[in-house]
Protein backbone atom coordinates (compact mmCIF):
# COMPACT_ATOMS: atom_id res chain seq x y z
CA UNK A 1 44.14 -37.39 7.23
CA UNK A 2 47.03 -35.65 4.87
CA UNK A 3 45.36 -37.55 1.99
CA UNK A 4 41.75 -35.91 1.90
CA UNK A 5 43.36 -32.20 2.06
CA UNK A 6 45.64 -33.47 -1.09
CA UNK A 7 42.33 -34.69 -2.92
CA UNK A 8 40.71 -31.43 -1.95
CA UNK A 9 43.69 -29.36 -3.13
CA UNK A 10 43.45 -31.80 -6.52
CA UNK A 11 39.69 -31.08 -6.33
CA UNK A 12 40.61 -27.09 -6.19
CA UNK A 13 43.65 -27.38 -9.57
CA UNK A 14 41.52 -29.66 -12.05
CA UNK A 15 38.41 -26.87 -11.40
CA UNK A 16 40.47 -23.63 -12.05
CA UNK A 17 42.32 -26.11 -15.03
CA UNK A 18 38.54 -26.12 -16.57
CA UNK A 19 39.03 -22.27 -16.77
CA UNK A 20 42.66 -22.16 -18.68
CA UNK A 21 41.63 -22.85 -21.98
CA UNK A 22 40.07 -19.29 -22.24
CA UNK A 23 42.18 -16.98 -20.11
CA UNK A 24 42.85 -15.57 -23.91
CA UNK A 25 39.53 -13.66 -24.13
CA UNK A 26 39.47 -11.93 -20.78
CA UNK A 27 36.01 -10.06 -21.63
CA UNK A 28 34.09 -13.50 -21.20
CA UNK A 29 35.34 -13.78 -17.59
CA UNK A 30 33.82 -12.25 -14.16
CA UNK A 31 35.18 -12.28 -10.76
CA UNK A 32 33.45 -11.84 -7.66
CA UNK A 33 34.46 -11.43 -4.54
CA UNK A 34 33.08 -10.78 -1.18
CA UNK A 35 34.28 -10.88 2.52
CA UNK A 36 31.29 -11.71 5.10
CA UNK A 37 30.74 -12.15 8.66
CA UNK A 38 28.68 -15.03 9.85
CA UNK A 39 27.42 -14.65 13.30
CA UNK A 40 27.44 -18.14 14.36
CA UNK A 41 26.02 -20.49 16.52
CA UNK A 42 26.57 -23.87 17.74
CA UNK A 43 24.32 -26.67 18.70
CA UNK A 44 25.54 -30.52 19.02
CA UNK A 45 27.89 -32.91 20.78
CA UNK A 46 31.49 -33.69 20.40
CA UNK A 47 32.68 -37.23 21.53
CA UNK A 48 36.51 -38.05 22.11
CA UNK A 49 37.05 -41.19 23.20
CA UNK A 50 34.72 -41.92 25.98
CA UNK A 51 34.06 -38.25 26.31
CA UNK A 52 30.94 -36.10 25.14
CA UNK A 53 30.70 -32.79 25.36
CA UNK A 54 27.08 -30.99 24.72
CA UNK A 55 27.37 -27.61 23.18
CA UNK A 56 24.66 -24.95 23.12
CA UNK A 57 27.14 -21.29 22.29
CA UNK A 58 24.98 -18.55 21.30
CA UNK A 59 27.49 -15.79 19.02
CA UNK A 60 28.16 -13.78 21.67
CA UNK A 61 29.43 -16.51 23.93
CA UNK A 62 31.97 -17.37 20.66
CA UNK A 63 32.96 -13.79 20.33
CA UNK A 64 34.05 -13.46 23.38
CA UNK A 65 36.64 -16.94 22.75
CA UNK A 66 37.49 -15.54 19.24
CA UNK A 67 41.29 -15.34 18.76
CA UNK A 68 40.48 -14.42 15.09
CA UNK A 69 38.48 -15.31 11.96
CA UNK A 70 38.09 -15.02 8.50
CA UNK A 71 35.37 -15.65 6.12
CA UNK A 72 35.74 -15.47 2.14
CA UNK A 73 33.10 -16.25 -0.80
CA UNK A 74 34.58 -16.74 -4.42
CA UNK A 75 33.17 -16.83 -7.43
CA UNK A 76 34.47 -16.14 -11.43
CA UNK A 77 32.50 -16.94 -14.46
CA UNK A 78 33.06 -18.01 -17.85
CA UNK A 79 30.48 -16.72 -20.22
CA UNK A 80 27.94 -15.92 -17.80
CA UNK A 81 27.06 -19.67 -17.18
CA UNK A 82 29.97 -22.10 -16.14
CA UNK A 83 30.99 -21.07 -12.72
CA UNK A 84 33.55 -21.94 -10.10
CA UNK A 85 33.30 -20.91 -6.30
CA UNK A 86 35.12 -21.41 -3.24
CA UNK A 87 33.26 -20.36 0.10
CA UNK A 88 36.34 -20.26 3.29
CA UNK A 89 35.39 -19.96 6.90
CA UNK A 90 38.14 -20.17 9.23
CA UNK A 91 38.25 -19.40 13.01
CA UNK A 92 40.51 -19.77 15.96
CA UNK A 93 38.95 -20.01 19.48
CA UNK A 94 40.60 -20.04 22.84
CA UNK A 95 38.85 -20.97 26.44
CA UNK A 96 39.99 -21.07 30.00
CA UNK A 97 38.64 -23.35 32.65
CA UNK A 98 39.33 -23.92 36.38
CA UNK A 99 38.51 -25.96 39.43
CA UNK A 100 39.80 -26.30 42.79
CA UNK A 101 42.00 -28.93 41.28
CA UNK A 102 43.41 -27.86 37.60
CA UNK A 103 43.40 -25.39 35.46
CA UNK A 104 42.95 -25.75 31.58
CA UNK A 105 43.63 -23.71 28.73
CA UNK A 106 41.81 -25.49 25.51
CA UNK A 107 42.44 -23.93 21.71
CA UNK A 108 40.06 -25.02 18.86
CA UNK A 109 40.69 -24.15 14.85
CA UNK A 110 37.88 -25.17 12.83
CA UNK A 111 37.33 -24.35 9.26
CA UNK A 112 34.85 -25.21 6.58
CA UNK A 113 35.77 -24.87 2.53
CA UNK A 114 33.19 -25.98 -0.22
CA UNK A 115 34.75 -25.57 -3.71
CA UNK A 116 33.03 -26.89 -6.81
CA UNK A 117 31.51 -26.10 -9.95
CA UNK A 118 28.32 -24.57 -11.18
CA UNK A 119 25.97 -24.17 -14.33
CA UNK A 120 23.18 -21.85 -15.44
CA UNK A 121 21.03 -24.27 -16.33
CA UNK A 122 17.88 -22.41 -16.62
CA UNK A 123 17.48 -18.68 -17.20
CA UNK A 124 14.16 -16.98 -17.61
CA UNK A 125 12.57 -13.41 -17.93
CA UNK A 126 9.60 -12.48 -16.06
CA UNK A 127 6.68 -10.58 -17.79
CA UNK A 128 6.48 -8.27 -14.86
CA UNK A 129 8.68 -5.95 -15.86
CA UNK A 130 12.63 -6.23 -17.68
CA UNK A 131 14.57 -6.25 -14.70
CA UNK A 132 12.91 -9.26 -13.23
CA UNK A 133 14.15 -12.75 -13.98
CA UNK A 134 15.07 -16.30 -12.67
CA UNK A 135 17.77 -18.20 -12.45
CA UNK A 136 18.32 -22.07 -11.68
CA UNK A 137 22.57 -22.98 -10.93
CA UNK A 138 23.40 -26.68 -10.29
CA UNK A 139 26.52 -27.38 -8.84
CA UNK A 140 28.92 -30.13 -7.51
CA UNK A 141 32.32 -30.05 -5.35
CA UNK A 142 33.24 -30.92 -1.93
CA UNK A 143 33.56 -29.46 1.92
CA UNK A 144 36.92 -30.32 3.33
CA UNK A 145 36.52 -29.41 7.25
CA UNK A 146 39.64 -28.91 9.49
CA UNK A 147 38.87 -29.32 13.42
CA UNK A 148 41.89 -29.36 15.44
CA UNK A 149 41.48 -29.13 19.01
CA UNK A 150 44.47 -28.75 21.88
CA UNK A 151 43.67 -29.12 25.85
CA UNK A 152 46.70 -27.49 28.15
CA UNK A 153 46.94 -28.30 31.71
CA UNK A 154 48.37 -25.15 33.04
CA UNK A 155 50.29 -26.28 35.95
CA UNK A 156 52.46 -29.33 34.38
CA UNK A 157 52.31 -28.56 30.93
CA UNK A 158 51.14 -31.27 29.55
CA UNK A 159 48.87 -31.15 26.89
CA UNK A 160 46.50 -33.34 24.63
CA UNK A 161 45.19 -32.43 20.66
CA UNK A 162 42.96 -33.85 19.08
CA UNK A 163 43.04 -33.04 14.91
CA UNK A 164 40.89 -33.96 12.49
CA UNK A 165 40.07 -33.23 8.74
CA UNK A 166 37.52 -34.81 6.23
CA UNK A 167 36.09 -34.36 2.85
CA UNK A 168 32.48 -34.41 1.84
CA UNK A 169 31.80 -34.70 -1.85
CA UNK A 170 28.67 -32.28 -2.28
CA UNK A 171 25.91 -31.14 -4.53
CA UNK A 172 23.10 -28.73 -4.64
CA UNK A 173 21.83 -26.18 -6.35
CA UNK A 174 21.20 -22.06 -6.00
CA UNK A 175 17.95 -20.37 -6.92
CA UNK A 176 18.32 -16.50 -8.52
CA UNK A 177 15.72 -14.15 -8.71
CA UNK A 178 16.56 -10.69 -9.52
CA UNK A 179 13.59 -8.13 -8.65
CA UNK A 180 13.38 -3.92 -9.17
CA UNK A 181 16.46 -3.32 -10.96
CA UNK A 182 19.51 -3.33 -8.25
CA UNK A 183 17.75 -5.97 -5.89
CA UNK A 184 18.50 -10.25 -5.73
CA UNK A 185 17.03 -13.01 -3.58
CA UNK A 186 19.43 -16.38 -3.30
CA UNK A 187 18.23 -19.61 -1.96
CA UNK A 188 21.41 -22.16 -1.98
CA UNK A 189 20.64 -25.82 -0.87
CA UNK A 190 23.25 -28.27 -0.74
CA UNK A 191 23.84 -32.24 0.36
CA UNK A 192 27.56 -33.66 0.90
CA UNK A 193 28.82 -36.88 2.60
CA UNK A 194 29.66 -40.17 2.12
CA UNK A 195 26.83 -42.41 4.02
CA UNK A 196 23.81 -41.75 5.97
CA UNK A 197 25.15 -41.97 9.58
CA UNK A 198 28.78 -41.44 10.29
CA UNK A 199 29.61 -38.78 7.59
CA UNK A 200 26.67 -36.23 6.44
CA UNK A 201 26.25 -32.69 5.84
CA UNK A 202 23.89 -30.29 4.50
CA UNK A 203 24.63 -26.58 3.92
CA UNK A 204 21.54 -24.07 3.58
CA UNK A 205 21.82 -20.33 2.32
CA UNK A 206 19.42 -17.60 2.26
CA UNK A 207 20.43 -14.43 1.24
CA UNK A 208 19.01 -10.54 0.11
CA UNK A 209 21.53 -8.72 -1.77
CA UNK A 210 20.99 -4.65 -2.84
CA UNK A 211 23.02 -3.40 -5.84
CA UNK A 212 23.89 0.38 -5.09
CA UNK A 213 26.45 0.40 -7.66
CA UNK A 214 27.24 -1.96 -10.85
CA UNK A 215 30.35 -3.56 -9.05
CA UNK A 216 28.70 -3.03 -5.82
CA UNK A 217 26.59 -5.51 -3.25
CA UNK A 218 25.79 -5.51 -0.15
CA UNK A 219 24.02 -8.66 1.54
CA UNK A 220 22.09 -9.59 4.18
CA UNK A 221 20.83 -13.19 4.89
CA UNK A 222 21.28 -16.78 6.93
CA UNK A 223 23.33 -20.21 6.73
CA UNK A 224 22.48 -23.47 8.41
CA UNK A 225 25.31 -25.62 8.32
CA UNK A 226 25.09 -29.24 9.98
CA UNK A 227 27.77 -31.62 10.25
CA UNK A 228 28.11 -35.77 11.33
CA UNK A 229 31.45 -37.07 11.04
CA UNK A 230 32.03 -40.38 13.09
CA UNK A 231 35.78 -42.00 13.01
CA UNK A 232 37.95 -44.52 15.34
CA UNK A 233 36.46 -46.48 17.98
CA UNK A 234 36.87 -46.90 21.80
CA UNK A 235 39.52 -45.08 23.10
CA UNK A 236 40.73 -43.44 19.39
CA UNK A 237 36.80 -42.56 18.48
CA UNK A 238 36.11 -39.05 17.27
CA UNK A 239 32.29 -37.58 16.48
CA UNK A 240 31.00 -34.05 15.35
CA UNK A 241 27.56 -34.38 15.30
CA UNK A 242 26.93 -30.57 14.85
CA UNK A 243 24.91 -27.66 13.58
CA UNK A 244 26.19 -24.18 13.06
CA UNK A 245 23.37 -21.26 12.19
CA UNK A 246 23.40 -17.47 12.47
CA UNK A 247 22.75 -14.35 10.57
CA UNK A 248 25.63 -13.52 7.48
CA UNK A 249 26.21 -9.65 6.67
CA UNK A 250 28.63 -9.11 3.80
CA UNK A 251 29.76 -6.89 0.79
CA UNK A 252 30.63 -8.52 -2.76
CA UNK A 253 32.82 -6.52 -5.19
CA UNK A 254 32.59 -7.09 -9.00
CA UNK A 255 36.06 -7.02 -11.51
């Protein structure tokens, strides 16, 4: 599994390498960044072995399991048009669970990255009035997901993990539309995987931001994420087949 975090971390050096040849003429470069929260929720299965587990966790069942979390959006610019971003959600989860027989103590850490690159492809001005205009952004990269997963049994110590990390090349594309001066609409749509059953993805954005200040934006919107990742077999099989939704909040700062 070591190899497809070292061709995401390749992935991640020849993209910011695109950006090098310029770092001379710092005007022609913008950086954005903006810390979110995503109040998610989680619909699916997860198979181990001969195990599935059916999970239906609304945000304030996760909450409640969060031992901490961090969500990131990236993006810097070169001339307005050629654009790299790299969109981090990382979270650590803990749960407790007892019978009359045995007590368990389980710890997930799941993360999602998508890195890639992106280009202005289309650009237009409305007639309605100056501040209103479209914008059409292809873009390609890849989703590496970590999912590591450890199961304690309280009373002997003994414990079982379960870790697991894949890459999904990706592509898709984000719709613009700027509106009454300070406000923006963003409708991101992207595909990623490597066949049509055991490794799939799809990764859906919609989002209202509100300028109040130039380097200023505060945004309010929704992600769909869905996942199917099938490995191993009999007693070494592994499946996500999962989809994670919820309401995003965030604020974006401009340099």
């Amino acid at each position: 599994m070591k190899k497809h975090f070292l061709i995401f971390l390749a992935l991640l050096s020849s993209l910011f390498s695109c950006f090098t040849f310029a770092m001379e003429e710092p005007s022609v470069w913008r950086f954005d960044v903006a810390p979110y929260l995503w109040a998610i929720n989680m619909n699916g299965r997860n198979q181990v072995a001969d195990k599935t587990i059916h999970i239906s966790e609304n945000f304030s069942d996760l909450f409640k399991q969060l031992n901490w979390g961090g969500m990131l959006w990236l993006d810097v610019y070169y001339k307005e048009n050629l654009g790299l971003f790299l969109n981090g959600v990382y979270t650590s989860l803990s749960n407790s669970q007892s019978t009359d027989l045995i007590s368990l103590d389980s710890t997930n850490n799941y993360g999602v990255f998508n890195a890639g690159l992106s280009y202005k492809l289309f650009k237009k001005n409305l007639n309605i009035s100056s501040s209103n205009r479209i914008e059409l952004e292809p873009y390609v990269g890849a989703r590496y997901t970590v999912n590591n997963t450890n199961i304690k049994v309280v009373s002997t110590r003994i414990s079982v993990s379960e870790n697991h990390h894949w890459t999904d090349p990706i592509i898709g594309a984000r719709f613009n539309y700027f509106f009454l001066t300070r406000w923006q609409f963003t409708l991101s749509l992207d595909a990623g995987g490597t066949n049509s059953s055991t490794d799939k993805s799809y990764d859906l954005w919609g989002i209202l931001a509100y300028k109040p200040w130039q380097t200023t934006t505060i945004f309010l919107g929704y992600r769909d994420l869905y996942q199917v990742y099938e490995t191993g077999s009999n007693l070494k099989k592994f499946e996500w087949d999962m989809r994670l939704f919820g309401p995003v909040l965030g604020i974006g700062f401009r340099f």
